[in-house]
Each structure stands twice: as structure tokens, then as C-alpha cells.
N, C-alpha and C. Protein backbone atom coordinates (compact mmCIF):
# COMPACT_ATOMS: atom_id res chain seq x y z
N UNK A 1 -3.87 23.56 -4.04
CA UNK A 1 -3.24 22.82 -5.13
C UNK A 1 -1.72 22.90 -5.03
N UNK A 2 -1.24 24.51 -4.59
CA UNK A 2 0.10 24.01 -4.76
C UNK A 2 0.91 23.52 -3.39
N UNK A 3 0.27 23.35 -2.13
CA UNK A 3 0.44 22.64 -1.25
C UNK A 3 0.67 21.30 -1.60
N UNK A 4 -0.72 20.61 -2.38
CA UNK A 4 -0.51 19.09 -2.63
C UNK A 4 1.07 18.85 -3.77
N UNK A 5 1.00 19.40 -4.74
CA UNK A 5 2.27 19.68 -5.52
C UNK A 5 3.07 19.87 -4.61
N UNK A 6 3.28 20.49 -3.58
CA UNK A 6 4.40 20.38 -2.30
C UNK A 6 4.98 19.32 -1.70
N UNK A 7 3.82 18.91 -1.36
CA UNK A 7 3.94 17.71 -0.51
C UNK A 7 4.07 15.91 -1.16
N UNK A 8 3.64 16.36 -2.49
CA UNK A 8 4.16 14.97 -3.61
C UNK A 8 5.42 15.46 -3.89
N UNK A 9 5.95 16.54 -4.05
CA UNK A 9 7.26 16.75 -4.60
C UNK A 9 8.54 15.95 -2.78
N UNK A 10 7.87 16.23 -2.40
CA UNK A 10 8.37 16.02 -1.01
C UNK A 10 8.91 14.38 -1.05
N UNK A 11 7.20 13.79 -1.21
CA UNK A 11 7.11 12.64 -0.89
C UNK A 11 8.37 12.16 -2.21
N UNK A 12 8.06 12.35 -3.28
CA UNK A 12 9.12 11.32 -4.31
C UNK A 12 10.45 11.79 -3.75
N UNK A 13 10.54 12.95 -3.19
CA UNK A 13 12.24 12.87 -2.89
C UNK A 13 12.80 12.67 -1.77
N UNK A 14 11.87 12.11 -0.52
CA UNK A 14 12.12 11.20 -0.32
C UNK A 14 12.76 9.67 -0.12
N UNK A 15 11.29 9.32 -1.24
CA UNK A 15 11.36 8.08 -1.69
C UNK A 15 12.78 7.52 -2.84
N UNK A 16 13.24 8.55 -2.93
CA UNK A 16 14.28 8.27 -4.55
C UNK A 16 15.27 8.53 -3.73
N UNK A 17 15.47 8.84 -2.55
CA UNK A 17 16.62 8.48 -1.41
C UNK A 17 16.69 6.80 -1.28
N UNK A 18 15.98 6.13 -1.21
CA UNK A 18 15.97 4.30 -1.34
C UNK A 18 16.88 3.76 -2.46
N UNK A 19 17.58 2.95 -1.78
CA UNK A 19 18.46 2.11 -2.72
C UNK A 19 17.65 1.48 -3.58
N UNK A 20 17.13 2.35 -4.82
CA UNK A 20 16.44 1.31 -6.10
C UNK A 20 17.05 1.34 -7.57
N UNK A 21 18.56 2.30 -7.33
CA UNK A 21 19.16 2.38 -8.57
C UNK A 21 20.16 0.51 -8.89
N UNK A 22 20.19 0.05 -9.65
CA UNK A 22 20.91 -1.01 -9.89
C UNK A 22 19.94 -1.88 -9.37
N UNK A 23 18.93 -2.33 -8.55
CA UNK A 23 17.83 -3.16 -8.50
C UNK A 23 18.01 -4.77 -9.10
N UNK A 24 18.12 -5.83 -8.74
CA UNK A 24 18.01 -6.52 -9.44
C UNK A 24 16.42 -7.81 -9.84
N UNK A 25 15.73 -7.61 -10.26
CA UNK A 25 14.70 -8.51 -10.15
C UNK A 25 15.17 -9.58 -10.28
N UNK A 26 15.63 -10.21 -11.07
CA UNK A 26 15.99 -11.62 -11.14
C UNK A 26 16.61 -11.94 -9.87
N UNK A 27 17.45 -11.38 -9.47
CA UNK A 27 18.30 -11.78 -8.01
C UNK A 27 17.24 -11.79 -7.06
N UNK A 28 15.94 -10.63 -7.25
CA UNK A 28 15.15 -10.69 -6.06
C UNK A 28 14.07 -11.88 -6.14
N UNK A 29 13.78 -12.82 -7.36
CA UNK A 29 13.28 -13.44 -7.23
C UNK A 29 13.65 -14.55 -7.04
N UNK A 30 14.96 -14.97 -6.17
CA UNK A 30 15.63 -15.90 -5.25
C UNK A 30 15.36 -15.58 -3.71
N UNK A 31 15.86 -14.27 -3.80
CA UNK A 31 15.74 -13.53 -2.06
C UNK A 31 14.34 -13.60 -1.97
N UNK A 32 13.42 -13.71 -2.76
CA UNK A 32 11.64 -12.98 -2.42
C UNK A 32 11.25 -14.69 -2.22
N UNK A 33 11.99 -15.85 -2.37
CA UNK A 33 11.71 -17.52 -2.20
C UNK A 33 10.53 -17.37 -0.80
N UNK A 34 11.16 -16.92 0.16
CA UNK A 34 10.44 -17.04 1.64
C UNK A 34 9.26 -16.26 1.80
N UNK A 35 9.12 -15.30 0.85
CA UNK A 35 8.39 -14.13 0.68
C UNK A 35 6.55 -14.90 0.20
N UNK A 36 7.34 -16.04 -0.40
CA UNK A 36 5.42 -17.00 -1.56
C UNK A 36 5.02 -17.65 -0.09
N UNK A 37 5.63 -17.81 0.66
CA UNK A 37 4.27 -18.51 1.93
C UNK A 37 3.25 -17.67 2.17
N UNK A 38 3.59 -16.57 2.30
CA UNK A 38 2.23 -15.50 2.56
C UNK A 38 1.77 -14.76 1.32
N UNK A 39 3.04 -14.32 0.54
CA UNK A 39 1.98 -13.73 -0.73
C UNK A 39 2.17 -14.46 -1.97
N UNK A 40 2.92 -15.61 -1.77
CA UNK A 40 2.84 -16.52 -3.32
C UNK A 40 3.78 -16.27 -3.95
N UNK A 41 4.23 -16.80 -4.49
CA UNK A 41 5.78 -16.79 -5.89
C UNK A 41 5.65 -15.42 -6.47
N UNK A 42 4.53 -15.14 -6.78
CA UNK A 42 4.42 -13.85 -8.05
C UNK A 42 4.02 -12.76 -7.20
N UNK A 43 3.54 -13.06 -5.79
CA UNK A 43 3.02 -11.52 -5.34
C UNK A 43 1.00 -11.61 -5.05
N UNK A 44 0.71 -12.51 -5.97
CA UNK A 44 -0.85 -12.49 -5.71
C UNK A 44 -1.44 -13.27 -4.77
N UNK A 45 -1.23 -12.84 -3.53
CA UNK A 45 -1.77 -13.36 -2.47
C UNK A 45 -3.10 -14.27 -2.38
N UNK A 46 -3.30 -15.16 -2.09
CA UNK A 46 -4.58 -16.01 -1.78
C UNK A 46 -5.17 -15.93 -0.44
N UNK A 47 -4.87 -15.38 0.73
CA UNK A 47 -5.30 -15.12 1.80
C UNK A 47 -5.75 -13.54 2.11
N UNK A 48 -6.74 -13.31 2.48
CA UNK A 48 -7.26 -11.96 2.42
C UNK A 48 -6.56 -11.15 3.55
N UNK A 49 -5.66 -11.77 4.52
CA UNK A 49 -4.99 -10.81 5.31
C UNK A 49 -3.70 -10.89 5.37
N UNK A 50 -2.82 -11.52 3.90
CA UNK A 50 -1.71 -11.32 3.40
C UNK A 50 -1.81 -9.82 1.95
N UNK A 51 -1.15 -9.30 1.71
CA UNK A 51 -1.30 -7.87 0.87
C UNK A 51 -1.25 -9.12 -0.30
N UNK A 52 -1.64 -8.31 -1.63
CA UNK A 52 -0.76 -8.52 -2.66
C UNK A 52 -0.04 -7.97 -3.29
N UNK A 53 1.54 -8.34 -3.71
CA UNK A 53 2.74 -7.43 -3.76
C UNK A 53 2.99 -7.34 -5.22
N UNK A 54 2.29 -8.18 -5.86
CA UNK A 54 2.39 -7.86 -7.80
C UNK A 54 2.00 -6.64 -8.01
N UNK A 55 3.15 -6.03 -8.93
CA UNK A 55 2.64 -4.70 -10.10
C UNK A 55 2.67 -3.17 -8.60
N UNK A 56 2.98 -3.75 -7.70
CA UNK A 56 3.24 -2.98 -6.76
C UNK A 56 4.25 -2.02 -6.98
N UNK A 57 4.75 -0.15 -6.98
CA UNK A 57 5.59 0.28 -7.19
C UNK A 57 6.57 -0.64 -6.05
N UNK A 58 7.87 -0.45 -6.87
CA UNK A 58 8.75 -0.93 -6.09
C UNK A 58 9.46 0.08 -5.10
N UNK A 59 9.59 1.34 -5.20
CA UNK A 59 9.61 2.39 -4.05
C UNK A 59 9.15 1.99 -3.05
N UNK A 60 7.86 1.92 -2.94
CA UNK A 60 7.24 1.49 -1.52
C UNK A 60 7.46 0.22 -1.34
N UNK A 61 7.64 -0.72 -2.35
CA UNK A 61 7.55 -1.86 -1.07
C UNK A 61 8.97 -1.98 -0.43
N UNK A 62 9.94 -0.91 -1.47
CA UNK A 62 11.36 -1.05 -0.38
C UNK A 62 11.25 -0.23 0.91
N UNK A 63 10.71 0.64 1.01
CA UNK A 63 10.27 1.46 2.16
C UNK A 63 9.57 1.10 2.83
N UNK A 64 8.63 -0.06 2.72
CA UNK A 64 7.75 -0.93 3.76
C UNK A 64 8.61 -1.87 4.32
N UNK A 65 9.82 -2.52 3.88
CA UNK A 65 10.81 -3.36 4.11
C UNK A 65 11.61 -2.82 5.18
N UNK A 66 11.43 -1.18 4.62
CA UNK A 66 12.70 -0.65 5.70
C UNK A 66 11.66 -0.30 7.07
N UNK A 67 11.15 0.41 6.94
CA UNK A 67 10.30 0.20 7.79
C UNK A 67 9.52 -0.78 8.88
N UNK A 68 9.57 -1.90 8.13
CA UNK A 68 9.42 -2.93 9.15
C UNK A 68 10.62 -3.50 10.19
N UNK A 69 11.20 -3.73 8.87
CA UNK A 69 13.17 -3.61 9.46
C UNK A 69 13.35 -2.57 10.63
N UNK A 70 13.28 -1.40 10.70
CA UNK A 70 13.19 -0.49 11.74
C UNK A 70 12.09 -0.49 13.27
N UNK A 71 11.04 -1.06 12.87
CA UNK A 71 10.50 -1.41 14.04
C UNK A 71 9.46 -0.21 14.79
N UNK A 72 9.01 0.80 14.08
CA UNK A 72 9.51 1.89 14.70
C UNK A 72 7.62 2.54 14.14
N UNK A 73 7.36 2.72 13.32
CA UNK A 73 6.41 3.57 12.96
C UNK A 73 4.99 2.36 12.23
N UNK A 74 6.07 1.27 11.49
CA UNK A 74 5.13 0.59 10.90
C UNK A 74 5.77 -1.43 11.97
N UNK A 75 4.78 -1.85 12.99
CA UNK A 75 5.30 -3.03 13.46
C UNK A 75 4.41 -4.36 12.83
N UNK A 76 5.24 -5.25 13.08
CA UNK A 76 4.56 -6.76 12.73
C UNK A 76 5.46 -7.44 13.33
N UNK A 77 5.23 -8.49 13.85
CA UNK A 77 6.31 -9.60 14.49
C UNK A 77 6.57 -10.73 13.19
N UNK A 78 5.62 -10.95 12.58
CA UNK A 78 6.12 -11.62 11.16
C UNK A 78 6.95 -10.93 10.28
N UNK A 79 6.83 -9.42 9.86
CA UNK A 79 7.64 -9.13 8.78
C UNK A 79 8.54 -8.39 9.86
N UNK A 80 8.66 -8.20 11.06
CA UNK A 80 10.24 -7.89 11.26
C UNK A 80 11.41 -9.13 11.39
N UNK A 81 10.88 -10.50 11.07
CA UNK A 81 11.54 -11.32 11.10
C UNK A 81 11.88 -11.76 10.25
N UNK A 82 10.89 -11.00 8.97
CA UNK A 82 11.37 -11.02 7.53
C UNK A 82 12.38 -10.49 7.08
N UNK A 83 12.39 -9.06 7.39
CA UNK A 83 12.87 -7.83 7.26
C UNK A 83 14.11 -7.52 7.56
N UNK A 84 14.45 -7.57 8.90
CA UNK A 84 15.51 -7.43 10.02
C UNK A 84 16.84 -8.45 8.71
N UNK A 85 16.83 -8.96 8.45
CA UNK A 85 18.50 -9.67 7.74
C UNK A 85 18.51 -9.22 6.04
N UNK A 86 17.61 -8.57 5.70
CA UNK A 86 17.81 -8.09 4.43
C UNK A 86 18.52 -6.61 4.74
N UNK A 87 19.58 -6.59 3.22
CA UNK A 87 20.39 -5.43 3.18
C UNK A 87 19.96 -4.42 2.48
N UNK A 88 20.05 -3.15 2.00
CA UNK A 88 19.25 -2.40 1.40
C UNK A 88 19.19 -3.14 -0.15
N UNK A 89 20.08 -3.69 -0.32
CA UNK A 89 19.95 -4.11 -1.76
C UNK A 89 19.16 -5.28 -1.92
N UNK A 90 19.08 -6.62 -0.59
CA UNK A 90 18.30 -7.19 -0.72
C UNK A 90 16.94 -6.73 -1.18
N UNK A 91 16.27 -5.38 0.12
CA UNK A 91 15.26 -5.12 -0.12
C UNK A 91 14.96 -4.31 -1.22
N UNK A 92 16.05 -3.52 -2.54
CA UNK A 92 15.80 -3.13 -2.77
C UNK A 92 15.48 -4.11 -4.40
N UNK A 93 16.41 -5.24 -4.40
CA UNK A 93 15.74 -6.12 -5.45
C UNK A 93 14.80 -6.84 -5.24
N UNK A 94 13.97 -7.58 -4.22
CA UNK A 94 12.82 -7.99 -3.88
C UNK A 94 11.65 -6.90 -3.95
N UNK A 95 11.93 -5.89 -4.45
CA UNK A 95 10.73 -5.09 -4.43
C UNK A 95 10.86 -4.11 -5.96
N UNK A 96 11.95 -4.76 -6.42
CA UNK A 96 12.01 -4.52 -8.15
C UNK A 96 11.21 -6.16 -8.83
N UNK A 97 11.66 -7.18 -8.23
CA UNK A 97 10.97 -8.44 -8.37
C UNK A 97 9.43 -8.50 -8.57
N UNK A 98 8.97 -8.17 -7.64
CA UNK A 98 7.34 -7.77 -6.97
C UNK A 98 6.80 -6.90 -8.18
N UNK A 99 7.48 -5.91 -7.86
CA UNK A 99 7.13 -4.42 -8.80
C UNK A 99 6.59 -4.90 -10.84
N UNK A 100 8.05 -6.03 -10.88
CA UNK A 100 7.96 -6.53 -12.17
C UNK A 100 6.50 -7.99 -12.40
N UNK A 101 5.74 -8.22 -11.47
CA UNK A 101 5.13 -9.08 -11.47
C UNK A 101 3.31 -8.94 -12.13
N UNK A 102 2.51 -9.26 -12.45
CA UNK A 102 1.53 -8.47 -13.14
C UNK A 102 -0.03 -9.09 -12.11
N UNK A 103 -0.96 -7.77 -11.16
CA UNK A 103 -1.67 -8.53 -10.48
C UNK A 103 -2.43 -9.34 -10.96
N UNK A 104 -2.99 -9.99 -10.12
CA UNK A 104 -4.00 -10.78 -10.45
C UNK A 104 -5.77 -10.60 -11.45
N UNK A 105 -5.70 -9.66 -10.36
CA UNK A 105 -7.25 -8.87 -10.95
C UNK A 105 -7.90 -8.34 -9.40
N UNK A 106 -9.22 -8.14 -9.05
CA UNK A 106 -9.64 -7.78 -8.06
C UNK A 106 -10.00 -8.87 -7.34
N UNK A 107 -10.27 -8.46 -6.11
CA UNK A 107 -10.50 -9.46 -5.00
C UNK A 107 -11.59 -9.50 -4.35
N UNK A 108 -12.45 -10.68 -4.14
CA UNK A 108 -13.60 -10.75 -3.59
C UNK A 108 -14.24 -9.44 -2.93
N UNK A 109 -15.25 -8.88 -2.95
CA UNK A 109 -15.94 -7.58 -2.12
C UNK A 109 -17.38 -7.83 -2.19
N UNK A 110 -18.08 -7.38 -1.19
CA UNK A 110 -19.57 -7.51 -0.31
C UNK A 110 -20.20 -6.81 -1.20
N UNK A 111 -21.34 -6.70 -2.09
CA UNK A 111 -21.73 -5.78 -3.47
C UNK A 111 -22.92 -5.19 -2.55
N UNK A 112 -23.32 -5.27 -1.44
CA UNK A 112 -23.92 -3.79 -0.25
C UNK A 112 -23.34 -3.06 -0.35
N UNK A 113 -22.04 -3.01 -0.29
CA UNK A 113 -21.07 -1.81 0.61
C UNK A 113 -20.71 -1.17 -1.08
N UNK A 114 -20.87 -1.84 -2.10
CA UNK A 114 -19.81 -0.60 -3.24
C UNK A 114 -20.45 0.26 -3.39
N UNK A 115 -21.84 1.04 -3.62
CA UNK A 115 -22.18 2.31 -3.50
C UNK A 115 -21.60 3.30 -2.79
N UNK A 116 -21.50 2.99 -1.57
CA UNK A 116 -20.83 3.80 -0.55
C UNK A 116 -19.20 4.21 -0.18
N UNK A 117 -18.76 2.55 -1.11
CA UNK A 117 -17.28 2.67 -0.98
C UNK A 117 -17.16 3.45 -2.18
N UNK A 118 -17.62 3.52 -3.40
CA UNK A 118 -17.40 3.79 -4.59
C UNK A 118 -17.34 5.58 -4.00
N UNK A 119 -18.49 5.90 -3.21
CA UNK A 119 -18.72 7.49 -3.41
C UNK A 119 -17.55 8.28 -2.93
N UNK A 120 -17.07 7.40 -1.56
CA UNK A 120 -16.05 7.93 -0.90
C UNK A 120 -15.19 7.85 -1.28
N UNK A 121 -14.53 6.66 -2.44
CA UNK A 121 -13.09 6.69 -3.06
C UNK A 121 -13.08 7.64 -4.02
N UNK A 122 -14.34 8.28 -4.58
CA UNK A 122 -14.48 9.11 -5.83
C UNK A 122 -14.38 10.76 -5.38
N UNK A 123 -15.48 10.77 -4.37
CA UNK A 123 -15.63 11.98 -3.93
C UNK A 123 -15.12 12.51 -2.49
N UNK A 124 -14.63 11.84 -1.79
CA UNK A 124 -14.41 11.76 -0.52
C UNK A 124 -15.90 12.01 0.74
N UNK A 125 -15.98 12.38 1.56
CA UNK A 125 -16.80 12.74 2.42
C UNK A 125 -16.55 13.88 3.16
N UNK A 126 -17.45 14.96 2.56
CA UNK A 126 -17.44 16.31 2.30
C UNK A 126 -17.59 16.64 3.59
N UNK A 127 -18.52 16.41 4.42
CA UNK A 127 -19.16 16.77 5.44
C UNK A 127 -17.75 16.54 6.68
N UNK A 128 -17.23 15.66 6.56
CA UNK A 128 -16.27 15.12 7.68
C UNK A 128 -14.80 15.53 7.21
N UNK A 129 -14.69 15.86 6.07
CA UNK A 129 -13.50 16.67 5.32
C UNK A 129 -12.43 15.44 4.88
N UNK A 130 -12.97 14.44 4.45
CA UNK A 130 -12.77 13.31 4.42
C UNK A 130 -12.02 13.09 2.56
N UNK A 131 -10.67 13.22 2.23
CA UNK A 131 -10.53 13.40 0.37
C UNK A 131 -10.59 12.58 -0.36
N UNK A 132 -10.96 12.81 -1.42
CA UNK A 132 -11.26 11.12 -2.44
C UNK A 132 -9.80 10.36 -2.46
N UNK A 133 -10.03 9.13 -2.31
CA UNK A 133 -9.22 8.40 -2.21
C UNK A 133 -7.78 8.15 -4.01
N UNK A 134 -9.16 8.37 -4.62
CA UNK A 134 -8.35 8.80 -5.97
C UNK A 134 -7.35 9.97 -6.33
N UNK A 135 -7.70 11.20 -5.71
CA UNK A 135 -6.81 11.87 -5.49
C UNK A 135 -5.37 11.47 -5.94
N UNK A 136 -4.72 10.66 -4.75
CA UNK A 136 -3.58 10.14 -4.86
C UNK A 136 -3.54 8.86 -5.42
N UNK A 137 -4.48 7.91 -5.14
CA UNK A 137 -4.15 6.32 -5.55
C UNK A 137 -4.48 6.00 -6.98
N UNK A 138 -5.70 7.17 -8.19
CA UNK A 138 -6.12 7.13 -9.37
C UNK A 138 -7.16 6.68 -9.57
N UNK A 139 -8.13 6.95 -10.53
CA UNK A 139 -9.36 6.45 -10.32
C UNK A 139 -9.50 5.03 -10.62
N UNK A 140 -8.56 4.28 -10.79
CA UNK A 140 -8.70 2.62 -10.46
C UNK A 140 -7.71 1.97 -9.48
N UNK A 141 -7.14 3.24 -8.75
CA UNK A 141 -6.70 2.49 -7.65
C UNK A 141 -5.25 1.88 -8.11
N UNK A 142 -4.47 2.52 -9.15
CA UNK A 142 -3.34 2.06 -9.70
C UNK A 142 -2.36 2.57 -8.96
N UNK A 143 -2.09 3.54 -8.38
CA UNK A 143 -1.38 4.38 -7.66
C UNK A 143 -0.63 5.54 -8.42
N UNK A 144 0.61 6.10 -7.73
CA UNK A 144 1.45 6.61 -8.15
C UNK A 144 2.84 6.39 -8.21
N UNK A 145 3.93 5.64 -9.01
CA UNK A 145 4.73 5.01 -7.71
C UNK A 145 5.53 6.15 -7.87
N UNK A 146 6.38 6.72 -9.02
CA UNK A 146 7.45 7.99 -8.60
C UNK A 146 6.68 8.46 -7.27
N UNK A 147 5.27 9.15 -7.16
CA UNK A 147 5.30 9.48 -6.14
C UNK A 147 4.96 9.07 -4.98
N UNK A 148 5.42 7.90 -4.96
CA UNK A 148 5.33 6.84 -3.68
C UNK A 148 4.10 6.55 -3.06
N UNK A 149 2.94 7.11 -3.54
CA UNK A 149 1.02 5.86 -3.58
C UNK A 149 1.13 4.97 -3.98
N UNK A 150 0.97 3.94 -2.96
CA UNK A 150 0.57 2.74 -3.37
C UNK A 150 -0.65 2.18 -4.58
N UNK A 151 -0.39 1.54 -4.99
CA UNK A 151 -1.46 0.91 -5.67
C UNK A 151 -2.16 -0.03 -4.44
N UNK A 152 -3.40 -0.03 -5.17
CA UNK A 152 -4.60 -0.51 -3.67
C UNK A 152 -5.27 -1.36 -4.46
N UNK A 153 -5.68 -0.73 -5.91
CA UNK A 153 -6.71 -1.47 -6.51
C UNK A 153 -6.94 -2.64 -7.08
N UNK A 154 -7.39 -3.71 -5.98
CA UNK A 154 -7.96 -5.13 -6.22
C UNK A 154 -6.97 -5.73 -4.74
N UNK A 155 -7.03 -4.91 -4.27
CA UNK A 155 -6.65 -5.42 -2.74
C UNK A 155 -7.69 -6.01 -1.99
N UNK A 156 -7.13 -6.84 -0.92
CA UNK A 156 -8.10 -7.50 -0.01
C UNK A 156 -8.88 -6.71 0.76
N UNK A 157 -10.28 -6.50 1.16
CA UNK A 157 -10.58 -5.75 1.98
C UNK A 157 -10.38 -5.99 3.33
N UNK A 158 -10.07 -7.59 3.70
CA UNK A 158 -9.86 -7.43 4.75
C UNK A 158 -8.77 -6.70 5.19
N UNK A 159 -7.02 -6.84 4.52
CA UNK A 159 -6.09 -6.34 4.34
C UNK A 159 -6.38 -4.49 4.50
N UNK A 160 -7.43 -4.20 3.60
CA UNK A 160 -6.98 -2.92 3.60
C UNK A 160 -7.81 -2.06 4.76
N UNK A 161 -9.09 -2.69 5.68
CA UNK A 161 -9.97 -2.37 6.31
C UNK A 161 -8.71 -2.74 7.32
N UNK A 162 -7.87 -3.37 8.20
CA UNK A 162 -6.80 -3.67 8.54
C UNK A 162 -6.27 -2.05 8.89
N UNK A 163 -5.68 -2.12 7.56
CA UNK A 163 -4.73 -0.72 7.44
C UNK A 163 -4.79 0.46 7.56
N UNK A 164 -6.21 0.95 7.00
CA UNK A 164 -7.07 1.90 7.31
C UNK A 164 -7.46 2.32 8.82
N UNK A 165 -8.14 1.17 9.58
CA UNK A 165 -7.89 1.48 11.02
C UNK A 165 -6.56 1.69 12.37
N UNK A 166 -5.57 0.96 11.55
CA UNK A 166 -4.30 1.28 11.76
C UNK A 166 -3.48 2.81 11.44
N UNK A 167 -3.87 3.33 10.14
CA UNK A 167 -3.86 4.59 10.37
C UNK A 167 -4.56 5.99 10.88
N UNK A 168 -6.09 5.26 11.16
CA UNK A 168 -6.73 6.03 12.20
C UNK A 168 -6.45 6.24 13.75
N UNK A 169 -5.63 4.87 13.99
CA UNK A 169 -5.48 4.65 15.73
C UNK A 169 -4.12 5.29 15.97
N UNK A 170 -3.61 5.68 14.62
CA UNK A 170 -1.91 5.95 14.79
C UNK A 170 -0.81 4.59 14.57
N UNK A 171 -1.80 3.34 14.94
CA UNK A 171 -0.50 2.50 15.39
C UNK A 171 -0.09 2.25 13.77
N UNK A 172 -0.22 2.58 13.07
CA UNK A 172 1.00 2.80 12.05
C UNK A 172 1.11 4.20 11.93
N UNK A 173 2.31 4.44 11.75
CA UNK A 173 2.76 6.17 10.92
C UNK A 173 3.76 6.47 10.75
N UNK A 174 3.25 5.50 9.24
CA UNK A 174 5.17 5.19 8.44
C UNK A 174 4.51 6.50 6.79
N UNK A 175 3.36 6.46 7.33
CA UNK A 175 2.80 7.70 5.90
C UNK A 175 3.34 9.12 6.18
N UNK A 176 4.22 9.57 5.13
CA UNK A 176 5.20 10.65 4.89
C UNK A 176 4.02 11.98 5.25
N UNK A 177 4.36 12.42 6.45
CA UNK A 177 4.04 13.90 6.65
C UNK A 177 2.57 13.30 7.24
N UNK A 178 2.21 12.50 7.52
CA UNK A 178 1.23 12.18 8.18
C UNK A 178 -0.53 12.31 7.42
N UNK A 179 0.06 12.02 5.89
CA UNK A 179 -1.09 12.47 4.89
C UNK A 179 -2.19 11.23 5.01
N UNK A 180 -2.05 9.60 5.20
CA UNK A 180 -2.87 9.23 5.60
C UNK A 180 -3.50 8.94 6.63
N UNK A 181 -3.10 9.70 7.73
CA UNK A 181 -3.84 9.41 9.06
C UNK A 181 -4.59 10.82 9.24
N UNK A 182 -4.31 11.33 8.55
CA UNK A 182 -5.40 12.98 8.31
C UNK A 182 -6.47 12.07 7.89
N UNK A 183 -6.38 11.71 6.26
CA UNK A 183 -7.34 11.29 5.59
C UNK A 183 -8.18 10.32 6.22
N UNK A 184 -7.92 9.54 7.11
CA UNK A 184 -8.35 8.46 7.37
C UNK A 184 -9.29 8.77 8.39
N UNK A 185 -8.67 9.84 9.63
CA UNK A 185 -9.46 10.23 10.91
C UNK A 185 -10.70 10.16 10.97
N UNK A 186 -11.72 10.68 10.20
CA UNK A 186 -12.53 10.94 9.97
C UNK A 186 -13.91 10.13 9.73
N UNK A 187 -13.39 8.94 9.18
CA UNK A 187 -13.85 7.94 8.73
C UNK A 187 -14.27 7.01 9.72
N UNK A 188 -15.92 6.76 9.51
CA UNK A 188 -16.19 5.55 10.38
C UNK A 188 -16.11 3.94 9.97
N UNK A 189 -15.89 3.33 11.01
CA UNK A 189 -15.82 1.94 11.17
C UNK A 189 -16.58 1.17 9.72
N UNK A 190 -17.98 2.03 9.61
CA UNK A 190 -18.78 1.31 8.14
C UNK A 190 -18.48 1.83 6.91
N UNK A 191 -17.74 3.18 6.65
CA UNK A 191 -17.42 3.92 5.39
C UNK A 191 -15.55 3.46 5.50
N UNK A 192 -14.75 2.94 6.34
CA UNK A 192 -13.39 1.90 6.09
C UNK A 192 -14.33 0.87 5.13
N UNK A 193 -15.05 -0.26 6.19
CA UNK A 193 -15.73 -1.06 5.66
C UNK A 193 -15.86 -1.30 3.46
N UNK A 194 -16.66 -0.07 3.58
CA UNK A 194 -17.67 0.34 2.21
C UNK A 194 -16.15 0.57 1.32
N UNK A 195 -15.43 1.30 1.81
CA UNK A 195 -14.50 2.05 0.55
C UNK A 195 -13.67 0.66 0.69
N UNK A 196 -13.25 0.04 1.76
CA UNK A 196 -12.61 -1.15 1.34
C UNK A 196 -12.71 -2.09 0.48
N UNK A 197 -14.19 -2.52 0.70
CA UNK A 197 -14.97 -3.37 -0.47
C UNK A 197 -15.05 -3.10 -2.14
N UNK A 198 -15.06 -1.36 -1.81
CA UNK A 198 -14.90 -1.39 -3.86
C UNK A 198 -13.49 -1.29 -3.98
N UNK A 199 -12.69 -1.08 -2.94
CA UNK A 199 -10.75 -0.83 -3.62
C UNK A 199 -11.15 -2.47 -3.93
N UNK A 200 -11.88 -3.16 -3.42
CA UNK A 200 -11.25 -4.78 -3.55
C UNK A 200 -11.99 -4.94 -4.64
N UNK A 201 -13.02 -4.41 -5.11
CA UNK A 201 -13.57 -4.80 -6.71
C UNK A 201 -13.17 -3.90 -7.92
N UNK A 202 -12.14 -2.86 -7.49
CA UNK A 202 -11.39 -2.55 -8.94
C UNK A 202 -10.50 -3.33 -9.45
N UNK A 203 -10.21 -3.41 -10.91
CA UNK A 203 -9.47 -4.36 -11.21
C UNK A 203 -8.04 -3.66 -12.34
């Protein structure tokens, strides 16, 4: 316990190193114009392998900005071409913009797989040392943002079955101290699958 208290204290200070003091939403919802082809004016994506960026802490999505911008831990050839000409303040009001936006609700999911996704986001998978996904993200998947968890809940599964195997393979590891590619290791191809499907039916 007081490891995890360690390592969240870690993570928000961090994260509160990001230019998000003075923020402007209104300004970012000029700069975020180019941003609605893939996730829409407000953030609620209509394509299941665009994120959705409404109600999103705005910590992270400035740190996903920088990050892409950097090239380095987290890649995309679309959002480093996003990324790369915004200034910290750009990114840091486009992701006060986002942050201020309210989601949609949940997103389509396979009703086979929620038993299984449900057990593992609740309880994790004991046997494989595998931690409930609530832990950090809450039991509806709201997140944390001071301490820089994303909110997940009513995400795309394709999106997040995506991300999940990305932090199993390594080829992302932009997650502070390497806390979700622990969590993730473990996990097979059909329990990504399962837990993906109910993050995508919380609402």
C-alpha cells in the first residue's frame, strides 16, 4: 500500500511539471479545429480506432501531446504531425478544451466477452498476478486525473485492445515507471479482448 501511495505521489508530480497552469480552453477550442477529423469538435469520437478525448483529464492528454511530439516512447505518424508544431501552451490549452468537454456515454461492446472483462477490471487475474484495472482507473473507469489515470470508461474497444497490446509488446512506454506494461504482461490476447469490451460498456 505504501509503495502504490509512492508511486501515485510520483506520478502527479510529475505530471504537475506540464504547462497546465493558465490553460486556456476557449483558445484551445480554435487550436483543437484540426483535432474534430478524427475525434470530432467535442472529443467524442465516431470511429472505434480514433480515442475519445471528452471529459478526459487534461494532464494526460497534455502529456500524450508531448509525447507524441517527442517521438520517442509513445509513436504515430498521424499524431506526430499533429503534435510536432504545437507549443507547450498550445498543447496545454487543447487539452484544458477536451478536458472541459462532457463524454458521450459508452461505446459499442460484444455482451460474450463482459463477464470476463468485468472480472478482470474488478478483480484482476490472481493466478497471473494480473491487478484490477479499477485500482487506478475507478470502478467506472473515470480515472484519476491529479494523478494522471486516464479515464477509459466508455472507450472504444477497438482503441483500447490497440493499446493494451502496445503496452504488452513495449512498443509504447510513455507509462510513468513502467506501471502499465507490468499490468498488462500477463494478459492474454482473449482477457485484452474481454476487459476491453466492458471498459467500452461503462458509461
Amino acid at each position: 500500500m505504501i509503495q502504490i501511495r509512492l508511486i501515485t505521489a510520483v506520478i502527479f508530480i510529475s505530471l504537475s511539471g506540464i504547462a497546465l497552469a493558465g490553460a486556456d480552453a476557449a483558445a484551445g477550442k480554435d487550436k483543437a479545429a484540426a483535432c474534430g477529423g478524427c475525434h470530432m469538435p467535442d472529443g467524442n469520437s465516431v470511429v472505434p480506432t480514433f480515442p475519445k478525448l471528452a471529459g478526459q483529464g487534461a494532464s494526460y492528454i497534455a502529456k500524450q501531446l508531448k509525447d507524441f511530439k517527442a517521438n520517442t516512447k509513445r509513436q504515430d505518424p498521424v499524431m506526430l504531425g499533429m503534435a510536432t508544431p504545437l507549443s507547450e501552451q498550445d498543447a496545454a490549452d487543447i487539452a484544458a478544451y477536451f478536458a472541459s468537454q462532457k463524454l458521450s456515454g459508452g461505446a459499442p461492446a460484444d455482451e460474450s466477452k463482459l463477464a470476463l472483462g468485468k472480472e478482470i477490471f474488478k478483480g484482476g487475474v490472481l493466478a497471473s498476478g494480473v491487478p484490477a484495472c479499477q485500482g487506478c482507473h475507478g470502478p467506472v473507469g473515470a480515472g484519476n486525473a491529479p494523478a494522471g489515470y486516464p479515464q477509459i470508461g466508455g472507450q472504444f474497444a477497438d482503441y483500447t485492445i490497440k493499446q493494451l497490446k502496445a503496452f504488452r509488446d513495449g512498443s509504447r512506454s510513455n507509462d510513468d515507471r513502467g506501471m502499465m506494461r507490468q499490468a498488462v504482461a500477463s494478459l492474454s490476447d482473449d482477457e485484452i479482448v474481454a476487459v476491453a469490451n466492458y471498459i467500452a460498456s461503462l458509461n
